[in-house]
Every structure is written in C-alpha cells, then in structure tokens.
Protein backbone atom coordinates (compact mmCIF):
# COMPACT_ATOMS: atom_id res chain seq x y z
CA UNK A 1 43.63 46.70 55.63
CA UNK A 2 45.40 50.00 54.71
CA UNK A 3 46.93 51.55 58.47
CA UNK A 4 46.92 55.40 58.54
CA UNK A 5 49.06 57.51 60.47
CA UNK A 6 49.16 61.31 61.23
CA UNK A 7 52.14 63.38 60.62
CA UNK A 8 52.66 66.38 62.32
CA UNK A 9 55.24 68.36 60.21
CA UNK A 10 57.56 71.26 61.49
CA UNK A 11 60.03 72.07 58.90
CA UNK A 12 61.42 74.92 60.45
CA UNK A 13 64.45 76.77 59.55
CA UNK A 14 67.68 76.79 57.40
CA UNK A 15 68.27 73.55 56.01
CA UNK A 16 65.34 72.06 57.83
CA UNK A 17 62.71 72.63 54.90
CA UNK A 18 65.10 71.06 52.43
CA UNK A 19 66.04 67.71 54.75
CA UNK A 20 62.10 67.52 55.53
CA UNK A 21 60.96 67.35 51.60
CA UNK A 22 63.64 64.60 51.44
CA UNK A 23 62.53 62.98 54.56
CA UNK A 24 58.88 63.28 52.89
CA UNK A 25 60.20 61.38 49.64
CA UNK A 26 61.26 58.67 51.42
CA UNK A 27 58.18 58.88 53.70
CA UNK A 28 55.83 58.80 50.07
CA UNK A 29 58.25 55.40 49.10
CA UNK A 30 57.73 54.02 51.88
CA UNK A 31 54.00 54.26 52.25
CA UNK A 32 53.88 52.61 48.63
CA UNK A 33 56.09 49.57 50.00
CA UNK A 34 54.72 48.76 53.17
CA UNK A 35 50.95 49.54 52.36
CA UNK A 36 49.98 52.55 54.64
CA UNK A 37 48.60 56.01 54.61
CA UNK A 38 49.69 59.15 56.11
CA UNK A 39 47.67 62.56 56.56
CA UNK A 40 50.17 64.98 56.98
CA UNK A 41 49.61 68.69 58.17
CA UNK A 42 52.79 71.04 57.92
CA UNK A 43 53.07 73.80 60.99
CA UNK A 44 54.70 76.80 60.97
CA UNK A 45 57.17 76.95 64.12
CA UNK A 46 61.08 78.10 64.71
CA UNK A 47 63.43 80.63 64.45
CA UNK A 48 61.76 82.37 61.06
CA UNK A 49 58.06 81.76 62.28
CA UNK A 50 59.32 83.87 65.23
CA UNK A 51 61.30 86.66 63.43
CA UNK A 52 57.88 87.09 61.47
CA UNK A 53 55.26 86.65 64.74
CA UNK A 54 56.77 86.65 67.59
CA UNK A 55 55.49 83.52 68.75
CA UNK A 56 58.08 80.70 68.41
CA UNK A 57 55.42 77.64 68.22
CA UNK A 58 52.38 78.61 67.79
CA UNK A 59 49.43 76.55 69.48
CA UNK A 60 49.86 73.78 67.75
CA UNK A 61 50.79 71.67 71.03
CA UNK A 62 47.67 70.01 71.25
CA UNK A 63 48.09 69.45 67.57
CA UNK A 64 51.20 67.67 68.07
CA UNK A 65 50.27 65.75 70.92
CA UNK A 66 47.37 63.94 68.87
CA UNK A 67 49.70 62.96 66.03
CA UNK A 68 51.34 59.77 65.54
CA UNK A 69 54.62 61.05 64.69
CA UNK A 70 56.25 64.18 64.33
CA UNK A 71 58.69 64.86 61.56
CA UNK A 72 60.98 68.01 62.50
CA UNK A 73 63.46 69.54 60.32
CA UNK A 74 65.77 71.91 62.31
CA UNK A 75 65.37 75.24 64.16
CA UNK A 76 67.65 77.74 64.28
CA UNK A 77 68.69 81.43 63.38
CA UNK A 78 71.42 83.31 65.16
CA UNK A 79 69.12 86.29 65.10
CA UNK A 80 66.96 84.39 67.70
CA UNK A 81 69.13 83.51 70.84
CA UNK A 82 67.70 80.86 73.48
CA UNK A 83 67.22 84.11 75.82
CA UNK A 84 64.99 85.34 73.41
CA UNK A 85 62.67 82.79 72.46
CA UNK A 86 63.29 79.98 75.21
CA UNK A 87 63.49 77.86 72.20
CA UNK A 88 65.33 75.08 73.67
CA UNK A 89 63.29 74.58 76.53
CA UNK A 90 59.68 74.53 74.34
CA UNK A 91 60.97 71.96 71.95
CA UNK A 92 62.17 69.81 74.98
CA UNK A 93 58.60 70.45 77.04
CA UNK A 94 56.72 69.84 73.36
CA UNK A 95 58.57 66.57 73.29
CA UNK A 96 58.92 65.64 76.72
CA UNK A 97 54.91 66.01 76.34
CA UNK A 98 54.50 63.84 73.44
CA UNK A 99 56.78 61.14 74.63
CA UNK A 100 54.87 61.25 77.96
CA UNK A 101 51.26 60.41 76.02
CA UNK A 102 52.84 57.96 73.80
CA UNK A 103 54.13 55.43 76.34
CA UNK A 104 50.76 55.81 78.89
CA UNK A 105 49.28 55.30 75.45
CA UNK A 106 51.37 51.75 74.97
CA UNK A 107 51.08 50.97 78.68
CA UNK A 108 47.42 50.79 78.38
C-alpha cells in the first residue's frame, strides 16, 4: 500500500526558491524509489511576501501544523530587519508549534 504524506512548502526568499525546487527533485526521486505519495501545497511567507503585504506568514499556521512535514527554503531580506517583522521569533513559535503536535502525536 502506497503511504501519502503532506508537504507544507515555504520557499521563501533569495536562494530559498532555487534550493527548494532542488529539494523537490530529490523529493519526486525519492517518492519513485521508496513507493510513496506526497500532496504538496506551496505558501507564500518571508521577507518578499512581507515587502509585498505586510504580513510576514500569513495564516497558514494551522496549515502547517496539519502537515506531515514542512520543507522551508530560507527567509531573509536586509530590507526587513527582525524589529520589523519579528521574523525570528514567528518561525521559532511556527516550529516550536509543530514540533510540539508531532511528538504528543508519537506519544499517543
């Protein structure tokens, strides 16, 4: 039986998009291989989703929380300090989050 997994997919900024397609490449390999499936949604979040919105992540954090992995690229832009967005501290809360749910989801 074919196992499916969801992919929540933040390319975000700089050289993020580029490592992510690679990253997806492998991912598409991989699935081939090892006999699984993955339905992947890409989000718009970071440093040029900001410069465009406002809104550094948008609310996509129950999004994230429901997916079985998250693939992230990078986030960063000098025109966007920390101060600014509070970037640093959503990424860590958005992960902290995540990592939370996934080990009371193992305990259980």
């Amino acid at each position: 039986m074919t196992r499916s997994h969801t992919i929540a997919i933040l390319p975000g900024d700089g050289i993020g998009p580029e490592v992510t397609s690679c990253a997806l490449e492998v991912l598409d390999a991989a699935e081939t291989r090892y006999d699984f499936t993955t339905q992947r949604t890409h989000y718009a979040a970071g440093a040029t989703h900001y410069l465009e919105t406002g809104e550094l992540f948008p609310a996509i954090e129950p999004e994230l929380r429901r997916a079985d992995a998250i693939l992230f690229g990078s986030m960063g832009d000098p025109r966007v300090t920390p101060a600014s967005s509070n970037a640093a501290s959503s990424l860590k809360c958005a992960n902290a989050s995540t990592k939370q749910q996934t080990s009371a989801q193992s305990a259980s």
